[in-house]
N, C-alpha and C. Protein backbone atom coordinates (compact mmCIF):
# COMPACT_ATOMS: atom_id res chain seq x y z
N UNK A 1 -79.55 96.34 80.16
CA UNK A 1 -80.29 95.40 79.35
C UNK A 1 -79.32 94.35 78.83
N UNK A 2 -79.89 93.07 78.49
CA UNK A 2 -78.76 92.20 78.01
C UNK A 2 -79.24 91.76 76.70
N UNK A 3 -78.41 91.36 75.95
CA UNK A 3 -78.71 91.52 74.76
C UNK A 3 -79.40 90.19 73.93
N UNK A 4 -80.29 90.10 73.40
CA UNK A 4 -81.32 88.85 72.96
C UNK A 4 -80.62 87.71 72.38
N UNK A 5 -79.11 88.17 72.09
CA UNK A 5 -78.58 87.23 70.92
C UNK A 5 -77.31 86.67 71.73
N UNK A 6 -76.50 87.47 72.64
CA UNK A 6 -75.57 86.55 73.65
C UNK A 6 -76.19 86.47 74.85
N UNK A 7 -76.81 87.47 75.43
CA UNK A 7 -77.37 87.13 77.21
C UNK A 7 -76.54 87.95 77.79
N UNK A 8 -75.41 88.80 77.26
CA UNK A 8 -74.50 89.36 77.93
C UNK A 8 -75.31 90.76 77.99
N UNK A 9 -74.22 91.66 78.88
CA UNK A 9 -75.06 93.41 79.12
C UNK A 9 -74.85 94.27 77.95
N UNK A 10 -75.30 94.75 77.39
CA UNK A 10 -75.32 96.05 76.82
C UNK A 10 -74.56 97.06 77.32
N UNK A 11 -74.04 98.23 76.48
CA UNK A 11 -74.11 99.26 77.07
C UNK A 11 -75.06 100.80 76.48
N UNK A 12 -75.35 101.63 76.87
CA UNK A 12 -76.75 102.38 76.08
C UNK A 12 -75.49 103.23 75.62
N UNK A 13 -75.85 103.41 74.68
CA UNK A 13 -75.25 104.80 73.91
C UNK A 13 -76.12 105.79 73.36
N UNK A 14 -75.57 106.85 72.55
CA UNK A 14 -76.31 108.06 71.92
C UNK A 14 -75.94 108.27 70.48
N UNK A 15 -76.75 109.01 69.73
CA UNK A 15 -76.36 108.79 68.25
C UNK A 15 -76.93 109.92 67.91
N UNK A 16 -76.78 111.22 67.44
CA UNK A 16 -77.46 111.83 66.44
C UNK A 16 -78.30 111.12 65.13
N UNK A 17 -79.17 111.27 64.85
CA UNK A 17 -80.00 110.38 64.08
C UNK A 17 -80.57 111.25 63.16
N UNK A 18 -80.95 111.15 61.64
CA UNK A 18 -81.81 112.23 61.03
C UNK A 18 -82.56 111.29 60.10
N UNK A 19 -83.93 111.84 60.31
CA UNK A 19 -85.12 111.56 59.81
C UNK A 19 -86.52 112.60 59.07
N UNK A 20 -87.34 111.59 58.37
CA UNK A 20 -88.09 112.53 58.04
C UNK A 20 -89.36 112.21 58.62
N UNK A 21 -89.85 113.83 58.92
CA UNK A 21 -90.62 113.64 59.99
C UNK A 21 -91.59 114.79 59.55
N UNK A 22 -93.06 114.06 59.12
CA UNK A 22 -94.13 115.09 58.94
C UNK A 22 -93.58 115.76 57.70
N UNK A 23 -92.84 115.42 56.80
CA UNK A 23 -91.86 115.88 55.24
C UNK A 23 -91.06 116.91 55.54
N UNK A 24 -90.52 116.84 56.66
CA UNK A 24 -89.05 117.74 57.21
C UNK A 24 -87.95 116.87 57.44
N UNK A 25 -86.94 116.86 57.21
CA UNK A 25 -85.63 116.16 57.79
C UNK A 25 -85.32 117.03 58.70
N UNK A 26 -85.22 116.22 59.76
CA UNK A 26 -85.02 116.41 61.85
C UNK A 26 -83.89 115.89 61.75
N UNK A 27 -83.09 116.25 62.62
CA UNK A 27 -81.35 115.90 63.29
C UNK A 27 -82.08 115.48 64.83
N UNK A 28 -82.00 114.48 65.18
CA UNK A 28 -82.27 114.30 66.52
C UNK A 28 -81.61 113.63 67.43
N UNK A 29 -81.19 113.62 68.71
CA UNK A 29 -80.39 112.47 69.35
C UNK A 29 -80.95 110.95 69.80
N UNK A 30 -80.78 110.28 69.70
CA UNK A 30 -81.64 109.40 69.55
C UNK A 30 -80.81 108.34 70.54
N UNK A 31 -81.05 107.64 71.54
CA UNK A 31 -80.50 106.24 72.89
C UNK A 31 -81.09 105.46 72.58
N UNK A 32 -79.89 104.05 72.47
CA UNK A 32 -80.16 102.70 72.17
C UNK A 32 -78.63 101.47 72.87
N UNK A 33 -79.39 100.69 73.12
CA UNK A 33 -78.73 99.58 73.49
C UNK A 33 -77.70 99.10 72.71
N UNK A 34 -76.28 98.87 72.57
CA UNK A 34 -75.69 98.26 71.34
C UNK A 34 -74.59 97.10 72.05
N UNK A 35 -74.75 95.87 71.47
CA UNK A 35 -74.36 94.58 71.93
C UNK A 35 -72.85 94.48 71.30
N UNK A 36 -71.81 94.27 72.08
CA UNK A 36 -70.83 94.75 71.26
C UNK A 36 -69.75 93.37 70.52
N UNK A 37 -70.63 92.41 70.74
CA UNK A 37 -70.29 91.02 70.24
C UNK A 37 -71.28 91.01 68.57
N UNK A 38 -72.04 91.69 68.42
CA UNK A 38 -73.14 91.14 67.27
C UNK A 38 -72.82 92.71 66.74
N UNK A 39 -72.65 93.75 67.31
CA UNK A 39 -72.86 95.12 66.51
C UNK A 39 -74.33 95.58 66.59
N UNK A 40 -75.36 94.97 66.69
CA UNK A 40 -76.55 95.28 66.78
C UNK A 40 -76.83 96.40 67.78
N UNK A 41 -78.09 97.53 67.84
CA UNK A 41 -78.87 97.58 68.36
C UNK A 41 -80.18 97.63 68.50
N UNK A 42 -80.22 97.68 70.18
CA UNK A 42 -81.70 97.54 70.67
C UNK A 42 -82.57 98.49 71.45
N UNK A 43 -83.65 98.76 71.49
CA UNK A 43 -84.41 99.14 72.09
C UNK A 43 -85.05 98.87 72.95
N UNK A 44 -85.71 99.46 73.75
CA UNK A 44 -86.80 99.42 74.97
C UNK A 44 -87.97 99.51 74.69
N UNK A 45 -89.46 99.72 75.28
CA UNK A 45 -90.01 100.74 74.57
C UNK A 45 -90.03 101.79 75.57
N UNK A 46 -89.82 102.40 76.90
CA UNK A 46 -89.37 103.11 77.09
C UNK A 46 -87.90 104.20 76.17
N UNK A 47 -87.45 103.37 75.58
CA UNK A 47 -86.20 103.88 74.94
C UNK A 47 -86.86 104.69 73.75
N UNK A 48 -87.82 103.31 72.79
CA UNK A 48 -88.53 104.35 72.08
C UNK A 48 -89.27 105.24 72.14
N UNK A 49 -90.04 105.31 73.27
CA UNK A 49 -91.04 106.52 73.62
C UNK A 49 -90.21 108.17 73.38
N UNK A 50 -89.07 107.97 74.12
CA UNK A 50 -88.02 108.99 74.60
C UNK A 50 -88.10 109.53 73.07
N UNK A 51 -86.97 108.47 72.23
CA UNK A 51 -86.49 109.08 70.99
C UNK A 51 -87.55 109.54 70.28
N UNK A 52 -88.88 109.20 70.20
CA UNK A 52 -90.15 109.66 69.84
C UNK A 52 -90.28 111.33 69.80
N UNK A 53 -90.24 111.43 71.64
CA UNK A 53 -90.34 112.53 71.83
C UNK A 53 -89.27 113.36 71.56
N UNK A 54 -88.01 113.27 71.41
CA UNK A 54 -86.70 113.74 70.91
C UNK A 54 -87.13 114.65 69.55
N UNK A 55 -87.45 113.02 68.86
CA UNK A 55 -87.94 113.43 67.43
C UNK A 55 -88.63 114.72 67.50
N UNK A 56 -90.04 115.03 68.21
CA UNK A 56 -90.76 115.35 67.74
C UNK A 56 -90.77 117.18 68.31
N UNK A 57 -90.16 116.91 69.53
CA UNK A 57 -89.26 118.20 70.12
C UNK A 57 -88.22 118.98 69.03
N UNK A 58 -87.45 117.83 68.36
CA UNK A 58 -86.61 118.37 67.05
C UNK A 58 -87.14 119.10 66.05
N UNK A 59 -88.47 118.29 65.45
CA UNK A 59 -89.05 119.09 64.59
C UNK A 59 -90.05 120.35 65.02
N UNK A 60 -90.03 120.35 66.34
CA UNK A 60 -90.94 121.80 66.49
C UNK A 60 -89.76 123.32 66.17
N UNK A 61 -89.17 122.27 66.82
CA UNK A 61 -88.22 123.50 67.17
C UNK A 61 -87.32 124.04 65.88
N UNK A 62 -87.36 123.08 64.77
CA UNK A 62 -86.83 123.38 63.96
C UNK A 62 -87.72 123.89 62.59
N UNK A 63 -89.10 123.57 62.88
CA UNK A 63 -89.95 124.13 62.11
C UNK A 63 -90.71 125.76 62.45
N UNK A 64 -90.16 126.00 64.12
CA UNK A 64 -90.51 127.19 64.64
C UNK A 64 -89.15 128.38 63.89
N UNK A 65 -88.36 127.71 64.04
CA UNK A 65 -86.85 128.21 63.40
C UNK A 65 -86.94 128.61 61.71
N UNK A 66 -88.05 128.19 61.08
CA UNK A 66 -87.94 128.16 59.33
C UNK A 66 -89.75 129.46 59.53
N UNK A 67 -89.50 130.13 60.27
CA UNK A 67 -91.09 130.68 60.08
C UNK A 67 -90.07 132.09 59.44
């Protein structure tokens, strides 16, 4: 992907991410685009769909884990 603000490529990286989700805090891994002239990143919506499901895989599994 190239990035909205130079035109140059991206490269995708990974991030552990934590959120609250359904009133649980989730640890999740979460992929995004980051432009390394601006610091920014970006998304897809493929990209977001994924981390969506990341998310939501995180909190099962971690709410199956607290029974």
């Amino acid at each position: 992907m190239n990035s909205p603000i130079t035109g140059k490529k991206m490269l995708l990286e990974r991030a552990m991410t934590t959120a609250t989700y359904l009133g649980i805090e989730v640890e999740y891994l979460t992929k995004f685009y980051r432009c390394k002239f601006s610091d920014q990143g970006f998304t897809t919506t493929e990209l977001d769909e994924g981390n969506l499901r990341r998310l939501h895989k995180a909190y099962n599994k971690q709410k199956k884990g607290s029974r």
